[in-house]
C-alpha atoms as a PDB file:
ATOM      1  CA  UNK A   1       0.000   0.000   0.000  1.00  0.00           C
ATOM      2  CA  UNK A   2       1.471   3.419  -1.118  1.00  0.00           C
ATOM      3  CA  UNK A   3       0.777   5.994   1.069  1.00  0.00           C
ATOM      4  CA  UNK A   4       0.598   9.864  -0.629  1.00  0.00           C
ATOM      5  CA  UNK A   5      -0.136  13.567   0.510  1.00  0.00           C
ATOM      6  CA  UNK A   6      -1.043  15.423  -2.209  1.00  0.00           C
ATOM      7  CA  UNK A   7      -3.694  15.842  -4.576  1.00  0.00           C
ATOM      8  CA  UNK A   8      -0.963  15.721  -7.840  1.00  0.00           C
ATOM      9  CA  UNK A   9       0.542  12.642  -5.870  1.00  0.00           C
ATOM     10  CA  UNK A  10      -3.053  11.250  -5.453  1.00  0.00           C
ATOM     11  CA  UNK A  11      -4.408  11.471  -9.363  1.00  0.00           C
ATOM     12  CA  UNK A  12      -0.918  10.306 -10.695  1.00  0.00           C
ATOM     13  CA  UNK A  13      -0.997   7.204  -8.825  1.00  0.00           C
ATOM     14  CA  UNK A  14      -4.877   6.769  -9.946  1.00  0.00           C
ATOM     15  CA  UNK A  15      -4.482   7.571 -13.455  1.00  0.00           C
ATOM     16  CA  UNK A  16      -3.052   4.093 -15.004  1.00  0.00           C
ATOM     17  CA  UNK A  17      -6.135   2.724 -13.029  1.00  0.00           C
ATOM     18  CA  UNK A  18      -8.784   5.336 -14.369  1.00  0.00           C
ATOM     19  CA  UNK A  19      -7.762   4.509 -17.887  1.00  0.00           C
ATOM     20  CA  UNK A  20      -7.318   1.312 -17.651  1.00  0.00           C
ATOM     21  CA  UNK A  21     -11.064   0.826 -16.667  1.00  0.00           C
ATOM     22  CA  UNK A  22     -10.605  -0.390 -13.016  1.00  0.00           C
ATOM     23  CA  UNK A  23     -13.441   0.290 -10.419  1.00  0.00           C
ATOM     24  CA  UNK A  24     -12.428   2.480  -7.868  1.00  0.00           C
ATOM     25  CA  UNK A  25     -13.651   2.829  -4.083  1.00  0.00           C
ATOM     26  CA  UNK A  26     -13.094   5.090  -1.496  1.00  0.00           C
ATOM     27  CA  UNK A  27     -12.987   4.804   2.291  1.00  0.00           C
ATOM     28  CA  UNK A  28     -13.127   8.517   3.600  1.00  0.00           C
ATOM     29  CA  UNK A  29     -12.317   8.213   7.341  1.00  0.00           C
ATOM     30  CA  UNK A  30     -10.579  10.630   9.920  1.00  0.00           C
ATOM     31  CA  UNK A  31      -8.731   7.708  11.581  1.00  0.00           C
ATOM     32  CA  UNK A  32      -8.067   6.163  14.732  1.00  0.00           C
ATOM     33  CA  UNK A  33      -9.342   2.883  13.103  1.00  0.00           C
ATOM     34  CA  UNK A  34     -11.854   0.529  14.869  1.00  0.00           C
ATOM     35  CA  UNK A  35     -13.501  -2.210  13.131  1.00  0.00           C
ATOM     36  CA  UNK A  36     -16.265  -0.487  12.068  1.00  0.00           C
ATOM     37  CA  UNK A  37     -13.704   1.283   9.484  1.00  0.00           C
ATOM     38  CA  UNK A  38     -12.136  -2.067   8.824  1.00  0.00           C
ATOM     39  CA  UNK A  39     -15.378  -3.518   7.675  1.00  0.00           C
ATOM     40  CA  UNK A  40     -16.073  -0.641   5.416  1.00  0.00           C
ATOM     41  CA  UNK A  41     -12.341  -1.047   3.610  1.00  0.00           C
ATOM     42  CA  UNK A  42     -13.556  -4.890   2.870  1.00  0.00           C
ATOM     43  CA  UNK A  43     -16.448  -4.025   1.661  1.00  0.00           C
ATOM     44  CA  UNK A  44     -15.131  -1.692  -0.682  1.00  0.00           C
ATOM     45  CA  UNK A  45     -12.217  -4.552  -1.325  1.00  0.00           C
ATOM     46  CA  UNK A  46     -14.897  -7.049  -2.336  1.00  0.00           C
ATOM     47  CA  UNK A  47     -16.948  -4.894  -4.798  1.00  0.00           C
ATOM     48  CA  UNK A  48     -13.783  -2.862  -6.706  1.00  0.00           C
ATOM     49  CA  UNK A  49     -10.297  -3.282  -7.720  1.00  0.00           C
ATOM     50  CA  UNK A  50      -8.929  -0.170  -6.035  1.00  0.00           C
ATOM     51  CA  UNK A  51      -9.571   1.026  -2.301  1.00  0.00           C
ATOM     52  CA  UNK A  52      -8.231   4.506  -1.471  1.00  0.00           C
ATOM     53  CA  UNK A  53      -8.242   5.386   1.882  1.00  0.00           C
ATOM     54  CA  UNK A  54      -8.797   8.511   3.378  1.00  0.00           C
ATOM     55  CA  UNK A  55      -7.400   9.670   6.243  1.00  0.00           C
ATOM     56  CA  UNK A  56      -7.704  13.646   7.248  1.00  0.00           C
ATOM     57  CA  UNK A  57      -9.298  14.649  10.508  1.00  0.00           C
ATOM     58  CA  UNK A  58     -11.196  17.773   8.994  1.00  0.00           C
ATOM     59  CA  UNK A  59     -10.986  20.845  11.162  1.00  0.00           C
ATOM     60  CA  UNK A  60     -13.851  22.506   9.423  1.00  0.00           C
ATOM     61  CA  UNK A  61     -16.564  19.839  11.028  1.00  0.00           C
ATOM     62  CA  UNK A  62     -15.820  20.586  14.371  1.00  0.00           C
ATOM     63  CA  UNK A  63     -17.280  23.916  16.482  1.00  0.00           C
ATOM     64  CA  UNK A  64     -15.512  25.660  18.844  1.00  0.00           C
ATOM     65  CA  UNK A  65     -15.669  23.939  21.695  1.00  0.00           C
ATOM     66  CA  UNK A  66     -15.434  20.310  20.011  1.00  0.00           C
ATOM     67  CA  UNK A  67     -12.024  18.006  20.002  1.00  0.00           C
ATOM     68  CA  UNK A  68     -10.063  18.715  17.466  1.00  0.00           C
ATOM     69  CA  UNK A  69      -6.975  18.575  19.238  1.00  0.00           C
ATOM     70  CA  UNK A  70      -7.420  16.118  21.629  1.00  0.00           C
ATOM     71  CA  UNK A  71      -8.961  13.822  18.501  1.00  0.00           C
ATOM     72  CA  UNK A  72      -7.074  10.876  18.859  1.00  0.00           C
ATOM     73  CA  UNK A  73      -4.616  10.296  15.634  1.00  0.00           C
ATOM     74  CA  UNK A  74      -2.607   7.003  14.590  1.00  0.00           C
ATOM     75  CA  UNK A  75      -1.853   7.397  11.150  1.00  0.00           C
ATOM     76  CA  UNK A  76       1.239   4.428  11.590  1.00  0.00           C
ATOM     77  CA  UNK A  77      -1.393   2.161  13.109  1.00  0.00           C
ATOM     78  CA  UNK A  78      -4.071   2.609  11.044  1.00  0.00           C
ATOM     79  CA  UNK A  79      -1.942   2.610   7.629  1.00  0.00           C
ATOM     80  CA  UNK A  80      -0.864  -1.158   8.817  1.00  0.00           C
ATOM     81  CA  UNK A  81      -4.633  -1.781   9.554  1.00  0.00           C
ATOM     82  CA  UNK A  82      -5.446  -0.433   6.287  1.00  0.00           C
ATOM     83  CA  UNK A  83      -2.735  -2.210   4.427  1.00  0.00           C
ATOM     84  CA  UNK A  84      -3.989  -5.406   6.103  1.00  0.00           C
ATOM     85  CA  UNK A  85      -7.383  -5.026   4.979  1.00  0.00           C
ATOM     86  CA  UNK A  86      -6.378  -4.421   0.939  1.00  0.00           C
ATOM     87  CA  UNK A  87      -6.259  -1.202   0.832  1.00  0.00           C
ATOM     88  CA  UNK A  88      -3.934  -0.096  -2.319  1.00  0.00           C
ATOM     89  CA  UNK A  89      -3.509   3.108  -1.284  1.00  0.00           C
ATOM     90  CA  UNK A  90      -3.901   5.466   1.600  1.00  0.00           C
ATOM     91  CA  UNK A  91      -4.668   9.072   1.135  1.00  0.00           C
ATOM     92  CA  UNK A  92      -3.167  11.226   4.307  1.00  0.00           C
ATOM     93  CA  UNK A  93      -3.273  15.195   3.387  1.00  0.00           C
ATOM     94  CA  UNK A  94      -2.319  18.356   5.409  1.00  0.00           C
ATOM     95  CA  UNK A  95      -4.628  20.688   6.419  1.00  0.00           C
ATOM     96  CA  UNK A  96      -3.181  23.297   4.340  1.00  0.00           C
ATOM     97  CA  UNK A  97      -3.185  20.747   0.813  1.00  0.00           C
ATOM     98  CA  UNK A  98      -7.416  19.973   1.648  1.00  0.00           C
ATOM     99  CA  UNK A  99      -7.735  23.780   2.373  1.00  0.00           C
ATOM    100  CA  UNK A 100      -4.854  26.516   0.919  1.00  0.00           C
ATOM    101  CA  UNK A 101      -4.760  29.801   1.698  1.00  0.00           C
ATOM    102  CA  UNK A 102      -7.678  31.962   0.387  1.00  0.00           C
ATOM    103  CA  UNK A 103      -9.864  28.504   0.514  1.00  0.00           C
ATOM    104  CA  UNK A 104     -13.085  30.415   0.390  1.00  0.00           C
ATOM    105  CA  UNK A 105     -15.899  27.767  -1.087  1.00  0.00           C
ATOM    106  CA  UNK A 106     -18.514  25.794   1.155  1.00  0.00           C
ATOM    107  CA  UNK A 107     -20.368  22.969  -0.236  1.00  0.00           C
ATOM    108  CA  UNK A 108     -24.269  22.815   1.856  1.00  0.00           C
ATOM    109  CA  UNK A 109     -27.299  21.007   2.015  1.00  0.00           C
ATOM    110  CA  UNK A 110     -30.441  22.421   2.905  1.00  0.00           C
ATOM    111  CA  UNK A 111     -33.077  21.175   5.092  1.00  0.00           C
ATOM    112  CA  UNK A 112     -31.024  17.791   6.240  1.00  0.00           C
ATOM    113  CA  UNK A 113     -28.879  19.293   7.958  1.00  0.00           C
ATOM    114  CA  UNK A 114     -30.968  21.652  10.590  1.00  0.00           C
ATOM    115  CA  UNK A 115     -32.270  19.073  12.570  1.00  0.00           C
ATOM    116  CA  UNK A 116     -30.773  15.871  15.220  1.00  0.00           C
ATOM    117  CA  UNK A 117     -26.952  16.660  14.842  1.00  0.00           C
ATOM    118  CA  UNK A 118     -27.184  20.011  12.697  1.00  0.00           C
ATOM    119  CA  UNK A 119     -30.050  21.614  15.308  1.00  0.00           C
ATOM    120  CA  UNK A 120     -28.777  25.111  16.249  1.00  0.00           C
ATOM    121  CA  UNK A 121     -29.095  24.130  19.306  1.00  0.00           C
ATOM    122  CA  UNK A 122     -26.617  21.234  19.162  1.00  0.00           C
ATOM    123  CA  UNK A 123     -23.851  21.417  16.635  1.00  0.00           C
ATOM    124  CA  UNK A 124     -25.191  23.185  14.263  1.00  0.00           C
ATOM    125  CA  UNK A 125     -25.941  22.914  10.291  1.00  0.00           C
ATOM    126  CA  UNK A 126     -22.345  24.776  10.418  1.00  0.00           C
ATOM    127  CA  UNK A 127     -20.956  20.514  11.108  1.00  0.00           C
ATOM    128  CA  UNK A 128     -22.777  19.642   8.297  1.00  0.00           C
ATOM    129  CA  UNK A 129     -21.283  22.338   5.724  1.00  0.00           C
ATOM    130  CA  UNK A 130     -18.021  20.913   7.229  1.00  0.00           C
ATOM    131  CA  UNK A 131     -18.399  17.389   6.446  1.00  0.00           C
ATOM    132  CA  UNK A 132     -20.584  17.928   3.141  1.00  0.00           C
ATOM    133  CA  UNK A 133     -17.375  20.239   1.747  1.00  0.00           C
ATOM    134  CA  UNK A 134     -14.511  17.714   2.351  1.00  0.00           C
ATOM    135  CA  UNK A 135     -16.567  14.856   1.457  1.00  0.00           C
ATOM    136  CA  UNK A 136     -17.513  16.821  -2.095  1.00  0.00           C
ATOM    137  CA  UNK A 137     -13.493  18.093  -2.269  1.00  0.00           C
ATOM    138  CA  UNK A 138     -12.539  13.758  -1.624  1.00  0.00           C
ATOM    139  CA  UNK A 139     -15.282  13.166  -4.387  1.00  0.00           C
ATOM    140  CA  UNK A 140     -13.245  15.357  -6.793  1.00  0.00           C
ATOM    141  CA  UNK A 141      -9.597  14.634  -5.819  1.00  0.00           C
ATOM    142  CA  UNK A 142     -10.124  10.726  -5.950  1.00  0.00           C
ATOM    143  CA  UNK A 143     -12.956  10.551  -8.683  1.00  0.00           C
ATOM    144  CA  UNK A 144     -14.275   6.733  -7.328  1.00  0.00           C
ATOM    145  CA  UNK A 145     -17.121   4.841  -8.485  1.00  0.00           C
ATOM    146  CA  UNK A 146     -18.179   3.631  -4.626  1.00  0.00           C
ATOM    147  CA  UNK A 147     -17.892   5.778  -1.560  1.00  0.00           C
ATOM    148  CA  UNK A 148     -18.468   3.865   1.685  1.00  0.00           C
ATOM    149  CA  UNK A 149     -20.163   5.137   5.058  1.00  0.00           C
ATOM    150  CA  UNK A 150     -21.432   3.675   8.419  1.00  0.00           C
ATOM    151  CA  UNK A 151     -25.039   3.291   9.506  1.00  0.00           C
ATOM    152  CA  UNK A 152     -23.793   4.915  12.802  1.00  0.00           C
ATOM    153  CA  UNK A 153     -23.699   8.252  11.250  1.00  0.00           C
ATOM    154  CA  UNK A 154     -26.882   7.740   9.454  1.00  0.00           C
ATOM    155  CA  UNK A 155     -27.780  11.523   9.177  1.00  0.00           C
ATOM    156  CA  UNK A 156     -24.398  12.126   7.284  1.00  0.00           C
ATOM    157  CA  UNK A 157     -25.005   9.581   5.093  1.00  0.00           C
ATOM    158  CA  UNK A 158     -27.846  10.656   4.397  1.00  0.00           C
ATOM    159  CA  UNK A 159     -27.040  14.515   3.332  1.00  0.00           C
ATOM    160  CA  UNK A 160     -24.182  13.197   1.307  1.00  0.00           C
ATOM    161  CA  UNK A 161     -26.077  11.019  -0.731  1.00  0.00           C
ATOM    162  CA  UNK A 162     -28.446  13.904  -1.193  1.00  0.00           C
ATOM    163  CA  UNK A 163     -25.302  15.952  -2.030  1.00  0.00           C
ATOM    164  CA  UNK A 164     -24.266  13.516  -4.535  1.00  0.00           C
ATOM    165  CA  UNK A 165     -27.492  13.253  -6.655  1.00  0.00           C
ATOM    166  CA  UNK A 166     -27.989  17.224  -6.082  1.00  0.00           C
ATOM    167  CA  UNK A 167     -24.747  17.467  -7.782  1.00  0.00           C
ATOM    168  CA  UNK A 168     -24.437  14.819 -10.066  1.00  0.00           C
ATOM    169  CA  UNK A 169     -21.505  13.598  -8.859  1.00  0.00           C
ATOM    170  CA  UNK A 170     -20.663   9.946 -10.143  1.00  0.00           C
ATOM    171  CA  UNK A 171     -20.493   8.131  -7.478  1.00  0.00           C
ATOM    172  CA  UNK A 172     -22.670   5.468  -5.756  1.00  0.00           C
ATOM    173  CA  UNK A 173     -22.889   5.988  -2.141  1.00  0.00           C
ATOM    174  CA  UNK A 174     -22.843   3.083  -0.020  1.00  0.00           C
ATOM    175  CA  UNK A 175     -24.136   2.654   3.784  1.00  0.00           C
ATOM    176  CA  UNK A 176     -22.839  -0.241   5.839  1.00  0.00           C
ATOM    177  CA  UNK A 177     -24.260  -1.604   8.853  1.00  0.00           C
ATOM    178  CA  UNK A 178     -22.952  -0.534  12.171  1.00  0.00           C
ATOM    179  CA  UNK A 179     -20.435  -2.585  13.733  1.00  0.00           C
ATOM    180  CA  UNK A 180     -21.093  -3.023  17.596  1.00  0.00           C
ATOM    181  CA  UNK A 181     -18.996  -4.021  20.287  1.00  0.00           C
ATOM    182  CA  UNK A 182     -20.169  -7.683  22.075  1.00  0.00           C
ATOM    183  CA  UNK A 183     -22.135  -5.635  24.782  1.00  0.00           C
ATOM    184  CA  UNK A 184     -24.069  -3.690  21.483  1.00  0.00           C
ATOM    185  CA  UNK A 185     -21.723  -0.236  21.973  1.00  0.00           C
ATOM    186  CA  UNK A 186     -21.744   1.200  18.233  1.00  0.00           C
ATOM    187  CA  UNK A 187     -18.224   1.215  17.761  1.00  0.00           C
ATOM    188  CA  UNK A 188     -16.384   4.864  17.689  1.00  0.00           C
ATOM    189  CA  UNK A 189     -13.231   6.267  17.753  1.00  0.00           C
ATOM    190  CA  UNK A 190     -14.408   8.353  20.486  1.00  0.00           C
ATOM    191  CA  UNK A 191     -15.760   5.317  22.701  1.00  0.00           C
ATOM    192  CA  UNK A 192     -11.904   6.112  23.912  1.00  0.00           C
ATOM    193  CA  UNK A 193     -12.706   9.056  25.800  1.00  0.00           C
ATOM    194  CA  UNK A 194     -15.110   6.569  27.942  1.00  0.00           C
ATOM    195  CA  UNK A 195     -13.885   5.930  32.091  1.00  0.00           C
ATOM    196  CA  UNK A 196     -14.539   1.819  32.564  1.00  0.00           C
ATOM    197  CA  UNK A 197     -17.406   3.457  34.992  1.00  0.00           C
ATOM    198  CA  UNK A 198     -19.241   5.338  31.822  1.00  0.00           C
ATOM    199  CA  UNK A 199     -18.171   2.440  29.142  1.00  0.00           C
ATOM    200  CA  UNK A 200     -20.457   0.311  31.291  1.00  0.00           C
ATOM    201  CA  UNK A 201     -23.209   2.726  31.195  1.00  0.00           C
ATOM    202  CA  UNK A 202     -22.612   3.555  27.412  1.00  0.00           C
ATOM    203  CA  UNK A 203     -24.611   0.077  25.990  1.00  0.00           C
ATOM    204  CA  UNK A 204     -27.822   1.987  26.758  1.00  0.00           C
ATOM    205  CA  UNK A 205     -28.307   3.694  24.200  1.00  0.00           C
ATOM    206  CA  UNK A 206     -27.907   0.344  22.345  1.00  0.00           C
ATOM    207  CA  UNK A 207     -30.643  -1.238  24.724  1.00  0.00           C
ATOM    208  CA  UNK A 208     -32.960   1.937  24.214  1.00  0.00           C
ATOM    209  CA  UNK A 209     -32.787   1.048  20.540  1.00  0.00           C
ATOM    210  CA  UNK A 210     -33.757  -1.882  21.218  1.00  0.00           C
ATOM    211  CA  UNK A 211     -36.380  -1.762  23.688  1.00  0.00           C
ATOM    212  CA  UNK A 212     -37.896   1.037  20.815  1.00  0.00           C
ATOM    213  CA  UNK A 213     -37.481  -2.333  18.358  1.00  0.00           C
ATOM    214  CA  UNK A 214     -39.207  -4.826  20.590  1.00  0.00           C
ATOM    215  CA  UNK A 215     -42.359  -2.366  21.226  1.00  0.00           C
ATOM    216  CA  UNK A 216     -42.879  -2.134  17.151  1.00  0.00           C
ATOM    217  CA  UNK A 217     -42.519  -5.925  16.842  1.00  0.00           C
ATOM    218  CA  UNK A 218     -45.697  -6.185  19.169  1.00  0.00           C
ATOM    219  CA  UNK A 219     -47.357  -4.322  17.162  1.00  0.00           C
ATOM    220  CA  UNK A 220     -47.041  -0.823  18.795  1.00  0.00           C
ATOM    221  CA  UNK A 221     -46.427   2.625  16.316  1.00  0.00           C
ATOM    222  CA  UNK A 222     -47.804   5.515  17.819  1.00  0.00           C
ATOM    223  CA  UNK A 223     -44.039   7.849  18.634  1.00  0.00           C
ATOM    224  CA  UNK A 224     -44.771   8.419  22.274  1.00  0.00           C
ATOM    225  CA  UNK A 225     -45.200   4.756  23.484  1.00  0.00           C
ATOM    226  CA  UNK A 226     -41.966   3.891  20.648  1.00  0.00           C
ATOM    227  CA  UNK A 227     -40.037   6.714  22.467  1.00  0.00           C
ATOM    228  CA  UNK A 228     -41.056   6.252  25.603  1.00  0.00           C
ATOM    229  CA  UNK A 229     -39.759   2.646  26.115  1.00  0.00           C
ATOM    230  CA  UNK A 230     -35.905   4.329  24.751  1.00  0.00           C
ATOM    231  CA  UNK A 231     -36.341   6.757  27.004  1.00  0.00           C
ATOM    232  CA  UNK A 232     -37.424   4.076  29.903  1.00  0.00           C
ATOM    233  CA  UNK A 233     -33.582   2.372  29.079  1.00  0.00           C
ATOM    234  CA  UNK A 234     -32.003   5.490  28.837  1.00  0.00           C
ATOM    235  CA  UNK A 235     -33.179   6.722  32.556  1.00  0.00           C
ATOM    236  CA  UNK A 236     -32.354   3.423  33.756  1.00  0.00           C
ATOM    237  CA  UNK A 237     -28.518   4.071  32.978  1.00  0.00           C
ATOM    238  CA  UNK A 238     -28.497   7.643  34.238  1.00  0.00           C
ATOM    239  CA  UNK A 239     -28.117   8.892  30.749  1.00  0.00           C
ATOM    240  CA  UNK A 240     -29.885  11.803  29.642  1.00  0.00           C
ATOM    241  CA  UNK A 241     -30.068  11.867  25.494  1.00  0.00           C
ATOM    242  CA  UNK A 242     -29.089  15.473  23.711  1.00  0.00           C
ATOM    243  CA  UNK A 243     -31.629  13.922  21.566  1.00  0.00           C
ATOM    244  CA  UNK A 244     -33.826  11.037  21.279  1.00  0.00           C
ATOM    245  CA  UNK A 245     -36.785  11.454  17.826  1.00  0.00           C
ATOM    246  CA  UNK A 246     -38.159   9.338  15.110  1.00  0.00           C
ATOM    247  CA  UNK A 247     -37.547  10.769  11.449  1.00  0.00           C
ATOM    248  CA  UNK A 248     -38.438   9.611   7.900  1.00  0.00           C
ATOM    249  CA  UNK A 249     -35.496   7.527   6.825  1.00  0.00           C
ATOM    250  CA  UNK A 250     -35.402   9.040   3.522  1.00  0.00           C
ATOM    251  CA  UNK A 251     -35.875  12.498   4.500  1.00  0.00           C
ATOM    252  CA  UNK A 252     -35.366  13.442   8.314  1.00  0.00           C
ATOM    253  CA  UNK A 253     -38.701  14.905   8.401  1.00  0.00           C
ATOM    254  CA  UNK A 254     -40.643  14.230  11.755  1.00  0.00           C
ATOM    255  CA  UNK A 255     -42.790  11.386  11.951  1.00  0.00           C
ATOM    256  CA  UNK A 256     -45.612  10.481  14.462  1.00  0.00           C
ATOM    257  CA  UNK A 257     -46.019   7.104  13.401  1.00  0.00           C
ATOM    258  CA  UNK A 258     -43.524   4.410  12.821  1.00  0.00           C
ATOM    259  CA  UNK A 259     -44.463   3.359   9.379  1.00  0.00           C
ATOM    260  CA  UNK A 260     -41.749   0.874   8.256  1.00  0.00           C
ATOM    261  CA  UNK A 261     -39.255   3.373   7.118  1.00  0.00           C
ATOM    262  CA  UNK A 262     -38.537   4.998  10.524  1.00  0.00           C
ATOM    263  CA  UNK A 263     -35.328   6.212  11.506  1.00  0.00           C
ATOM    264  CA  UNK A 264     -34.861   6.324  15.603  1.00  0.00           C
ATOM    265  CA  UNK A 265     -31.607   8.323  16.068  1.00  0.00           C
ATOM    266  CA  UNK A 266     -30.219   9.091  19.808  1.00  0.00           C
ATOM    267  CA  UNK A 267     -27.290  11.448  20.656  1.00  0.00           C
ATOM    268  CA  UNK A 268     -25.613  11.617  24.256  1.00  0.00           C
ATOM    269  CA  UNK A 269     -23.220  13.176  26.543  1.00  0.00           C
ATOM    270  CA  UNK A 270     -21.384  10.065  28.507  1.00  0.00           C
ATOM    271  CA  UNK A 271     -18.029  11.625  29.859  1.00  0.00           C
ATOM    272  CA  UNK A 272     -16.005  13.232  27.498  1.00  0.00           C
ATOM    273  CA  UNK A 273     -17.640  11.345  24.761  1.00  0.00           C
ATOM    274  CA  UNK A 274     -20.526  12.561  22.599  1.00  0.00           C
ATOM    275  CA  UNK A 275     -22.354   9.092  21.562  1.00  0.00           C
ATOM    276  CA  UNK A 276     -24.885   8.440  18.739  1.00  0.00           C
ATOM    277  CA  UNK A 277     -26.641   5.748  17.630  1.00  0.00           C
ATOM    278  CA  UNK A 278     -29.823   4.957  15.795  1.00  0.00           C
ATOM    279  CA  UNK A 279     -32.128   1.772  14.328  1.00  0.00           C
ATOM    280  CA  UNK A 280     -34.123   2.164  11.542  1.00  0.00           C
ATOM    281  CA  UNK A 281     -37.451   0.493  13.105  1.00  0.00           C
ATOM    282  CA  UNK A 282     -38.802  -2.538  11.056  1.00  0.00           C
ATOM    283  CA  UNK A 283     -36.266  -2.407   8.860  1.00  0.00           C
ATOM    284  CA  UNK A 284     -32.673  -4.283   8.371  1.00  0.00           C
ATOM    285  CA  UNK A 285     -30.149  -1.400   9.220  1.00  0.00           C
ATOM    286  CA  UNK A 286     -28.662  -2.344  12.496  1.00  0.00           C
END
């Protein structure tokens, strides 16, 4: 696996591939690799004949107060991790190469993006123009075929496939399930911030998804009694959620009913660590 810095480096190295017809994938991450990233480069290993990795931890998605530079950062670790799962080439850039001086251009999605995570209460849509510009600026520099996501950040996925057919941009958009630790944890490089005392209390939000689950399965779909039995698991644990709603899978709008299609997304303060999770009710994603 070659590893390069710059976007010259980056489309010289991809150019005998381009022409010569290969299928090209990309893995954006901002590192500090967990398996959850490791199942997304073998996905994209199975279904092309190039993985690029990305790894830049993107100053422009986090807000003031955030941790950027505390974000933990292992680029010799996860290279080898990368490497081991096929990865042909691993994409690091500087700050200054992803944004140069006079950098003046945001890339933003409307309507996605002020609500759960983007509320202005919370992070802000201001998050979203950060991840929706890089991601766009990755989509150029590498050109690939397949871009590959997580489940866990299900509202991101969801404005940059909206991004991507807004633009046109060529480039299918994959989601992958969550990967969970054995206790049902989503798996984040910020579960790392957790005390052993809060990583036992962290599997609630996990169980609140669940609980929400098991109350559709009997047969239940009115949004109180759905969120209420969350909320019941999320108590239980001492955890109060930032947020805790049922949206439209498709479209984040609000729903009252669970109706097949139902996205139930939960953010929380545990520690140092901001946790998120979310089940789409009735459905497959996990």
């Amino acid at each position: 696996m070659n590893t390069v810095r710059t976007v010259t480096d980056l489309r010289l190295a991809l150019a005998p591939e381009r022409r010569a017809g290969r299928r090209i994938g990309l893995v954006p991450t901002m590192g500090a690799f967990h398996d959850g990233h490791l199942s997304l480069i073998a996905r994209a290993r199975k279904e092309c004949d190039v993985v690029v990795v990305s790894l830049f931890v993107n100053p422009a998605q986090f807000g003031p107060a955030e941790d950027l530079e505390s974000y933990p950062r292992h680029e010799s670790r996860d290279a080898a991790l990368a490497q081991t799962e096929g990865a042909d080439l691993l994409f690091a850039p500087s700050a200054d190469e992803v944004y140069p001086d006079g950098f003046a251009t945001a890339v933003t999605v409307e309507g996605l993006t002020g609500v759960l995570c983007g509320d202005p209460g919370r992070r802000g849509s201001e998050h979203f123009a950060g991840v929706t510009t890089v991601v766009a600026k990755l989509f150029n520099m590498v050109q690939p075929d397949r871009a590959y996501f997580g489940q866990k950040d299900a509202q991101q996925a969801i404005v940059i496939e909206k991004m991507a057919r807004d633009l046109d941009l060529p480039v299918e958009v994959v989601t992958c399930p969550t990967v969970r630790e054995a206790d049902g944890l989503a798996m984040s490089s910020r579960n790392a911030y957790l005390s052993a005392k809060e990583r036992s209390r962290a599997p609630a939000l996990n169980r609140a998804l669940e609980a929400a689950d098991s109350t559709v399965a009997r047969g239940e779909r009115s949004a109180s009694a759905v969120l209420g039995a969350a909320r019941r698991e999320l108590h239980a644990a001492g955890i109060e959620p930032e947020y805790l709603e049922l949206r439209s899978a498709s479209d984040l709008q609000p729903v009252e009913h669970v109706n097949g299609s139902t996205l139930l997304a939960v953010a929380a303060q545990v520690g140092k660590a901001r946790l998120i999770d979310n089940r789409v009710l009735g459905g497959t994603s996990s």
